[in-house]
Protein backbone atom coordinates (compact mmCIF):
# COMPACT_ATOMS: atom_id res chain seq x y z
CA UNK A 1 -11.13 113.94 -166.31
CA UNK A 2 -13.98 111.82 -164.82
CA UNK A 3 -11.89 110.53 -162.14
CA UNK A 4 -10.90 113.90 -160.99
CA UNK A 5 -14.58 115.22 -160.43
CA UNK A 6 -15.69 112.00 -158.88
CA UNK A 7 -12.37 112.55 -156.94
CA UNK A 8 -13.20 115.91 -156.49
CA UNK A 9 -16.91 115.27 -155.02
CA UNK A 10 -15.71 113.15 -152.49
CA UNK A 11 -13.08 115.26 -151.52
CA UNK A 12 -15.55 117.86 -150.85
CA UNK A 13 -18.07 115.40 -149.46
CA UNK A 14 -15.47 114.38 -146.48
CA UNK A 15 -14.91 117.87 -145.98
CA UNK A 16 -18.35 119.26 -145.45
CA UNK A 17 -18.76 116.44 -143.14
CA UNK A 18 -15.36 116.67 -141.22
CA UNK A 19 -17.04 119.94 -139.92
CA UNK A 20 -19.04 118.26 -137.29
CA UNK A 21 -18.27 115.73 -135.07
CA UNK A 22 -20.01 114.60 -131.81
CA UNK A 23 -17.52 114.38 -128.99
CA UNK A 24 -18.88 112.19 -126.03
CA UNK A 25 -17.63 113.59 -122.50
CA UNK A 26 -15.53 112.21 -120.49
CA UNK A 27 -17.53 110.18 -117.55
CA UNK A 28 -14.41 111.14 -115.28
CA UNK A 29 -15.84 115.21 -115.31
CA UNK A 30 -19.44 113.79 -113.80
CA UNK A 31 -19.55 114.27 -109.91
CA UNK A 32 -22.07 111.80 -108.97
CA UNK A 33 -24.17 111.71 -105.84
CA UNK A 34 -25.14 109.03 -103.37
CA UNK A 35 -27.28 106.83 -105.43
CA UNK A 36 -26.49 107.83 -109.23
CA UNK A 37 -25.58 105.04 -111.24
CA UNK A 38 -24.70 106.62 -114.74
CA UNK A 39 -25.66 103.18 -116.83
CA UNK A 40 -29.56 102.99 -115.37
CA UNK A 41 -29.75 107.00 -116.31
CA UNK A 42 -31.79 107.65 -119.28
CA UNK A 43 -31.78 111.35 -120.05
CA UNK A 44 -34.38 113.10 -122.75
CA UNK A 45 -34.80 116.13 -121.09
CA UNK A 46 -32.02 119.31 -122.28
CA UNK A 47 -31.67 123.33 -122.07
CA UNK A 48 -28.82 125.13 -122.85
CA UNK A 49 -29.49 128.60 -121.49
CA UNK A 50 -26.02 129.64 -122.47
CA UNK A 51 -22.76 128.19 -124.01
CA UNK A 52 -21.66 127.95 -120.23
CA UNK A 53 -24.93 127.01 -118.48
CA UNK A 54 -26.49 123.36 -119.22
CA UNK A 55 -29.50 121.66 -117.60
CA UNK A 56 -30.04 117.87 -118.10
CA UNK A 57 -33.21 115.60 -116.88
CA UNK A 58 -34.31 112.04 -116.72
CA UNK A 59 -34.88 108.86 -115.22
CA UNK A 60 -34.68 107.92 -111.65
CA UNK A 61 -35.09 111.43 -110.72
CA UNK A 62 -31.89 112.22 -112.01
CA UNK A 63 -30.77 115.80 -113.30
CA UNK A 64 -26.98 117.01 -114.42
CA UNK A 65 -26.05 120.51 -114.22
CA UNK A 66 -23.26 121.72 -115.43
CA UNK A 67 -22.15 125.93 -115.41
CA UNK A 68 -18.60 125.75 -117.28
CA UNK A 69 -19.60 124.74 -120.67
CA UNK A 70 -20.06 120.87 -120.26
CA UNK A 71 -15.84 120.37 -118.19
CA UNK A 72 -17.77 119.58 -115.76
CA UNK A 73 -21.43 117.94 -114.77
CA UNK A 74 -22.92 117.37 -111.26
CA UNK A 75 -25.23 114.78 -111.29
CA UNK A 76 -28.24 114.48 -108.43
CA UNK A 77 -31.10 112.47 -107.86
CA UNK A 78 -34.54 114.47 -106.28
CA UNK A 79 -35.53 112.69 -103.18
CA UNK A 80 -38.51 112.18 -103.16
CA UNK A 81 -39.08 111.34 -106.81
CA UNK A 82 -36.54 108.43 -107.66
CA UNK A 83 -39.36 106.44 -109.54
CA UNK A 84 -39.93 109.74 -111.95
CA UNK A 85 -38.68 110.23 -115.59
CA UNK A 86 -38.42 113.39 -116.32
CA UNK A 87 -38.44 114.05 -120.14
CA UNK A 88 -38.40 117.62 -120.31
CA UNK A 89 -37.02 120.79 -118.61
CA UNK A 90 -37.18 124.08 -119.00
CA UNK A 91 -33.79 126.90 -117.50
CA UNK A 92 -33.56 130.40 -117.76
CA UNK A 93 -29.86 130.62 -115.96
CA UNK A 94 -27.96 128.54 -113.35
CA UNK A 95 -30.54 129.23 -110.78
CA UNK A 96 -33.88 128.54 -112.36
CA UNK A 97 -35.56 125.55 -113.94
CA UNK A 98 -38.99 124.05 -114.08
CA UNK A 99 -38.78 119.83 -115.18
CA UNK A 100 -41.52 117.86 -115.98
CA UNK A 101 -41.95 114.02 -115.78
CA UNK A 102 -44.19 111.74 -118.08
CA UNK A 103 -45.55 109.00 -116.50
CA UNK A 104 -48.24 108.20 -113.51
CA UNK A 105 -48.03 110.47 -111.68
CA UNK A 106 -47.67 113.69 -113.48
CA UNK A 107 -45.24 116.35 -111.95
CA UNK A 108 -44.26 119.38 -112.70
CA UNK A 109 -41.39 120.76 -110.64
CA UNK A 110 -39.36 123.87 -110.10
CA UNK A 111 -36.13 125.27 -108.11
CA UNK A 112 -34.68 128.66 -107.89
CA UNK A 113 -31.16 127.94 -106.46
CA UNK A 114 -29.86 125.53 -108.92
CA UNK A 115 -31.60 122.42 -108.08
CA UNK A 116 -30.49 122.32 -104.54
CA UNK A 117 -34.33 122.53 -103.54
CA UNK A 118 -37.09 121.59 -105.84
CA UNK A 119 -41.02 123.06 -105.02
CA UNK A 120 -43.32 120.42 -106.73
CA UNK A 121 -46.20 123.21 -108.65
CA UNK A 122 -47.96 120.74 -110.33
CA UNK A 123 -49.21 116.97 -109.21
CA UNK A 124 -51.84 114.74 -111.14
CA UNK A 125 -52.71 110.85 -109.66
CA UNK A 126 -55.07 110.21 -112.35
CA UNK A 127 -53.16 107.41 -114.85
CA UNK A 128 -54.78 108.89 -118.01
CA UNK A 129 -52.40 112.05 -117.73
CA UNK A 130 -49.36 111.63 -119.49
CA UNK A 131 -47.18 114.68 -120.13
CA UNK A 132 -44.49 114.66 -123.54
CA UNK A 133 -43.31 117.89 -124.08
CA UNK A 134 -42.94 121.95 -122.90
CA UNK A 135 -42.01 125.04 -124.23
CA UNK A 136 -42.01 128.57 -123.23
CA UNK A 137 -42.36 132.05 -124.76
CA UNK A 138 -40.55 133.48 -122.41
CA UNK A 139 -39.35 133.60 -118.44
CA UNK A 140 -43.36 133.63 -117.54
CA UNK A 141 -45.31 132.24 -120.16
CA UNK A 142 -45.43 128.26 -120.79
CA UNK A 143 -46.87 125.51 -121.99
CA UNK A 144 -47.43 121.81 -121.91
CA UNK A 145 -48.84 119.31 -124.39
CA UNK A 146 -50.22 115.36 -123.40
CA UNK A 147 -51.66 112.32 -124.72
CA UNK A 148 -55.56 113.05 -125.49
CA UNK A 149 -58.02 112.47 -122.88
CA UNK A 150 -61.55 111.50 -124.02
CA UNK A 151 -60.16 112.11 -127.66
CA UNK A 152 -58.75 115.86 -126.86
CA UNK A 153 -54.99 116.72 -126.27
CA UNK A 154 -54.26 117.57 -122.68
CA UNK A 155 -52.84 121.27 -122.68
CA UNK A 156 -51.59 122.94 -119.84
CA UNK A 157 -50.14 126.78 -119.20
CA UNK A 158 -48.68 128.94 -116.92
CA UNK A 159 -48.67 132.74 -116.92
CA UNK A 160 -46.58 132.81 -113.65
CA UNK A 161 -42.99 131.60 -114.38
CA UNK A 162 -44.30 127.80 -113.75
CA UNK A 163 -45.67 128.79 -110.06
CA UNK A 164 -49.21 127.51 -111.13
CA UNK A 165 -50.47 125.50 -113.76
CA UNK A 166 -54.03 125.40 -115.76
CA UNK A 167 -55.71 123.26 -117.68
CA UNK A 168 -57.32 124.60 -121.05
CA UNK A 169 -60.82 123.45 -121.44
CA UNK A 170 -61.23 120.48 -123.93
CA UNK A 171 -63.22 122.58 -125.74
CA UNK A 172 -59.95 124.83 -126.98
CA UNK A 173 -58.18 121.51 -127.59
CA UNK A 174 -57.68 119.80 -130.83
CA UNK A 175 -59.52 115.98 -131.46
CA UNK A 176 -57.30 113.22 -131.77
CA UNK A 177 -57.47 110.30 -134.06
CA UNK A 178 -58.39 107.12 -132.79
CA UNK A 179 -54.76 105.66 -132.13
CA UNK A 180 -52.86 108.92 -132.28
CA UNK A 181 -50.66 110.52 -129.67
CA UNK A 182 -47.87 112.77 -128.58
CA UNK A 183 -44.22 111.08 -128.02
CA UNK A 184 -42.41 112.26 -124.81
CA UNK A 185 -38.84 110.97 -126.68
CA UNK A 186 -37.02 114.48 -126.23
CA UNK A 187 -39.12 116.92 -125.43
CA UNK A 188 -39.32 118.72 -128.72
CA UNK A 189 -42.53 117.52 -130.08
CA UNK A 190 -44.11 121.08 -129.07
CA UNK A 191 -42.19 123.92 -129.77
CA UNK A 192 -43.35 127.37 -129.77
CA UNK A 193 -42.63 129.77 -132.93
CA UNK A 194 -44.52 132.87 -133.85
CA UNK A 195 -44.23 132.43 -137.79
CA UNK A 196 -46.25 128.80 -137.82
CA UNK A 197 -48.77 130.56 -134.83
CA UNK A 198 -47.84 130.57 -131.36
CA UNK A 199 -47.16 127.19 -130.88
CA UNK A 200 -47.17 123.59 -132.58
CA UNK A 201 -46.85 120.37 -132.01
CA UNK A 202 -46.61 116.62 -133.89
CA UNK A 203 -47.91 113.31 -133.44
CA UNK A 204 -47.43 109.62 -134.06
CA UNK A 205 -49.58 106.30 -133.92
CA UNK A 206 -52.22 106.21 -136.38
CA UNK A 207 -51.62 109.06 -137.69
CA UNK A 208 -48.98 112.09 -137.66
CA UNK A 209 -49.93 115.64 -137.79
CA UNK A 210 -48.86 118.94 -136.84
CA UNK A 211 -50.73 121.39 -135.31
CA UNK A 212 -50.43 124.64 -134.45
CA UNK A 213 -52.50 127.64 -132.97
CA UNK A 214 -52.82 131.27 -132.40
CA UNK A 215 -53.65 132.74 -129.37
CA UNK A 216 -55.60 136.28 -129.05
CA UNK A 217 -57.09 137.12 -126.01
CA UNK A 218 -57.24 133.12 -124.86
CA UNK A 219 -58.83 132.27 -128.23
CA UNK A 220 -57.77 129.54 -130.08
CA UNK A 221 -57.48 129.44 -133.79
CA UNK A 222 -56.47 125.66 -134.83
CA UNK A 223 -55.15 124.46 -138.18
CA UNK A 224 -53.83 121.26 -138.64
CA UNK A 225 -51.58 119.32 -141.70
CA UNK A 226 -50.91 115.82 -142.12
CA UNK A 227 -47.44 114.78 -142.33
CA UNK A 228 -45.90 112.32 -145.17
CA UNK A 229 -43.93 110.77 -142.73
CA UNK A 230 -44.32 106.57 -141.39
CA UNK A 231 -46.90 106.52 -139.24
CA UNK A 232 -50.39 103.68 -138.95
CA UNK A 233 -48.70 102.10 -135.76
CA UNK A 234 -48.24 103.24 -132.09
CA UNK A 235 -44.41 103.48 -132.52
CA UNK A 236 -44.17 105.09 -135.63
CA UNK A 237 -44.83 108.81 -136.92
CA UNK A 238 -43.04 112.07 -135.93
CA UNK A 239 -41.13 112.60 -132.53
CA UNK A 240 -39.90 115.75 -132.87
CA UNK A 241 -39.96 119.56 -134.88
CA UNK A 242 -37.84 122.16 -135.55
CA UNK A 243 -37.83 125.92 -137.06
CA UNK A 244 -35.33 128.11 -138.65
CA UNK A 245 -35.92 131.84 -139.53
CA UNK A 246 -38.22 130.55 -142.44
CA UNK A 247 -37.81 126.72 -142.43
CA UNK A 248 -39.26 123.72 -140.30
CA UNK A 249 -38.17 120.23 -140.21
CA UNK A 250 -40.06 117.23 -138.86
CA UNK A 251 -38.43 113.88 -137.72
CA UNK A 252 -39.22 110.65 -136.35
CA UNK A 253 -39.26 107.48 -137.98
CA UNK A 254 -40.09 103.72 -136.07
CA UNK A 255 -38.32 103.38 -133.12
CA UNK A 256 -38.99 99.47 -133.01
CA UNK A 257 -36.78 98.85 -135.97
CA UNK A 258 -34.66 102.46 -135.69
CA UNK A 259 -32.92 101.60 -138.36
CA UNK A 260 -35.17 101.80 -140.95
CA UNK A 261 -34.34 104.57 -143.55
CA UNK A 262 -36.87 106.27 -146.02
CA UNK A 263 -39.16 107.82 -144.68
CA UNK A 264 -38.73 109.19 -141.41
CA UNK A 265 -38.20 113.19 -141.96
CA UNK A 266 -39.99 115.77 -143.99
CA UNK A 267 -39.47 119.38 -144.71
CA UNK A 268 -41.21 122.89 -145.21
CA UNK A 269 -39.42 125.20 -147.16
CA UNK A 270 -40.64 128.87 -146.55
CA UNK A 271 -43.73 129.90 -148.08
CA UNK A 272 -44.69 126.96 -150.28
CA UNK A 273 -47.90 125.50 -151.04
CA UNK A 274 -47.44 122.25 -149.49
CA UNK A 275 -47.24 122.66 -145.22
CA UNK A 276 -44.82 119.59 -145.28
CA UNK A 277 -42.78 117.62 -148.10
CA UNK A 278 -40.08 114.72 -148.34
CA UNK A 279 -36.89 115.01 -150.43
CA UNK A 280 -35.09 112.28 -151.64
CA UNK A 281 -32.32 112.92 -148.93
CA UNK A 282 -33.37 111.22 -145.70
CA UNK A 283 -32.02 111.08 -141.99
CA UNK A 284 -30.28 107.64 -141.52
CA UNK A 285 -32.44 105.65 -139.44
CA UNK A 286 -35.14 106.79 -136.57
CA UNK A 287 -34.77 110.33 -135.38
CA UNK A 288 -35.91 111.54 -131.74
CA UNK A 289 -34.99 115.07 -131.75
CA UNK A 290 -34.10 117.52 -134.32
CA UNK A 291 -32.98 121.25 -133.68
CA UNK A 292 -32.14 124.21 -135.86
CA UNK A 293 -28.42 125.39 -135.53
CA UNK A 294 -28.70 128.36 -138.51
CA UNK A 295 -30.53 128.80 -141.06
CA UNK A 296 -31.30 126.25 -143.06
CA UNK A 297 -29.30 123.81 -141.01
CA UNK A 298 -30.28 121.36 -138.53
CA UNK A 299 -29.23 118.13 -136.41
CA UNK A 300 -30.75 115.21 -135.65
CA UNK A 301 -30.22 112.90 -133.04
CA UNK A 302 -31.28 108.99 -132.43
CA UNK A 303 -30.66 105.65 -130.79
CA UNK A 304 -28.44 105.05 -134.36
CA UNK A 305 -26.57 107.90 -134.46
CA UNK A 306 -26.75 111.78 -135.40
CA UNK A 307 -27.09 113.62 -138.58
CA UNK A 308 -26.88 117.00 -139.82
CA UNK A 309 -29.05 118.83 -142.10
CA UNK A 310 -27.34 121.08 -144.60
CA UNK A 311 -27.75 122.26 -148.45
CA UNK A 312 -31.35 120.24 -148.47
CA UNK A 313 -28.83 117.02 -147.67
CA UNK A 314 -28.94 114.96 -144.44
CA UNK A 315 -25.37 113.60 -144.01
CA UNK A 316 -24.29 111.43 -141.29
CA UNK A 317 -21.99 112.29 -138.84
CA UNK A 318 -21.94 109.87 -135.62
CA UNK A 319 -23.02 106.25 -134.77
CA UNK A 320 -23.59 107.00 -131.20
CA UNK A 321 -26.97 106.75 -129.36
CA UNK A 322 -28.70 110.06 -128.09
CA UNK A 323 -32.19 111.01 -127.13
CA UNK A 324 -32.34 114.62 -127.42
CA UNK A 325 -30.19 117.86 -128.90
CA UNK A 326 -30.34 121.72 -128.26
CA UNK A 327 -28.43 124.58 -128.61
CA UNK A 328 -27.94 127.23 -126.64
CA UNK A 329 -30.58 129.91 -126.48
CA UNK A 330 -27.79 132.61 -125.99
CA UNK A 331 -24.89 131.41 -127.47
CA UNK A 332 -23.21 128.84 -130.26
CA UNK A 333 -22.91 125.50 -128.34
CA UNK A 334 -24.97 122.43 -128.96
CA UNK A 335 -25.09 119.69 -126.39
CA UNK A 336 -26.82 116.02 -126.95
CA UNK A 337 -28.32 113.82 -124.04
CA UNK A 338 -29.18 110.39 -123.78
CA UNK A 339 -29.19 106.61 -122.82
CA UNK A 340 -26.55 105.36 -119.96
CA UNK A 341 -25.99 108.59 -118.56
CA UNK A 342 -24.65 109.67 -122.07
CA UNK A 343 -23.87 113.59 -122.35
CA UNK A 344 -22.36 114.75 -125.91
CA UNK A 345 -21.27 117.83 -127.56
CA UNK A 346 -21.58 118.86 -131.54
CA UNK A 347 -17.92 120.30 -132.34
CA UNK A 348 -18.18 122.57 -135.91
């Protein structure tokens, strides 16, 4: 009788996994312009307005647009900006997006007519700015978070759609640690989310923390929580958060030695005393990105492969390397982005 439950367990094992699977696309649906060269394209920058629409950013100015549900991507590179790496971006349809690069110098850019034109609305020389993620409340309301400057995290907003940019005075910014910082791995190190304040985001080095903040009436409210994740060196700690309805997940990890298992996501479950724990389940190697698909279930993606989050279990479900994952804000599809020009889809 032993045999049959342990048969039994593995049955259903193979099942519950055999409901996902990452399907890399087809290079021969890319349309490439002048200058593209897929295997020198690092993408971490992803939006999925709808299960049709899908905006993709990186290195080498590069951006991939595709407006049929992922048959087919056009790929272009921004003249102008071919020495940029643009980490994050931001769509609201197949017209509008605002990007943003990390790096010296800092850009933020914008186009209304699907990346045929883009109007550059932010510029910064100086080489201490360096931008890692952005998120927005809605089609006007943004924000941006970057490595500290004179030991306070750069914030920017806009109240404008993007069209303008401010800084927020250091003295409504958090204090970093000596040796902490913001990684710009997939853009999802900031996320906004009204039931953990009105926005949070995580950090790595010496130390990794989230922290989050409500806004009234441009006053800031700060509350921070460490999180029992690897961190004490500049490429450890946590990369990337996520929310449910009720949950959160954090992951990250080290990504010089990404695949090092134990210790590289935690958890908060609802309303529980603790802001963050760690289970004994554990992503399978060093995570850059992790996004909610329903409640209570997540992916994760990373240069080792991709997991998903189910049942309070991280199972494995692909060897293949990707930077970032979203799904759409509209819709059921979830699309994956990464080294090489690399575009994926989940299929569940």
């Amino acid at each position: 009788m032993k045999y049959f439950y342990l048969l039994l367990i593995l049955f259903l094992f193979q099942y519950v996994n055999a409901q996902y699977k990452i399907d890399v696309l087809d290079s021969n649906t890319f349309t490439l312009d002048k200058g593209v060269v897929l295997s020198k394209i690092s993408f971490r920058g992803l939006s999925v307005v709808d299960d049709k629409t899908i905006w993709v950013s990186g290195s080498r100015g590069t951006i991939a647009r595709s407006v049929d549900g992922g048959k087919t991507f056009h790929y272009s590179q921004i003249k102008g900006y071919e020495k940029s790496d643009f980490r994050d971006i931001e769509a609201f349809d197949d017209k509008r997006a605002i990007m943003m690069s990390s790096g010296t110098p800092a850009y933020i850019l914008k186009t209304i007519d699907g990346g045929q034109n883009w109007k550059e609305v932010y510029k910064n020389l100086d080489t201490a700015y360096f931008l890692d993620a952005m998120d927005f409340w809605n089609e006007q309301k943004g924000i941006i978070v970057g490595d500290p400057i004179h030991k306070h995290f750069l914030l920017l907003q806009t109240n404008d759609g993007g069209e303008t940019w401010q800084e927020l005075d250091t003295s409504k910014t958090p204090i970093a640690f000596d040796g902490e910082a913001v990684f710009a791995a997939s853009g999802t190190s900031l996320r906004v989310n009204k039931y953990y304040g009105e926005f949070v985001f995580v950090s790595g080095g010496s130390y990794s923390v989230i922290r989050g903040a409500n806004i009234k009436r441009e006053h800031f409210k700060w509350k921070k929580y460490k999180i029992p994740i690897i961190q004490g060196k500049s490429s450890t700690g946590a990369f990337s958060v996520a929310f449910d309805s009720v949950n959160a997940i954090v992951v990250g990890g080290d990504y010089e030695i990404d695949s090092l298992t134990g210790n590289n996501s935690s958890y908060h479950f609802g309303q529980q005393e603790e802001m963050f724990v760690k289970l004994n389940s554990d992503v399978f190697g060093y995570r850059s990105c992790v996004e909610a698909i329903h409640n209570d279930e997540f992916i994760a993606c990373g240069t080792t492969g991709g997991d998903i989050f189910r049942n309070k279990m991280w199972r494995n479900i692909s060897k293949e390397a990707f930077h970032v994952v979203r799904k759409s804000k509209k819709g059921k599809a979830v699309f994956l982005a990464g080294p090489k020009g690399k575009i994926g889809k989940l299929v569940y």
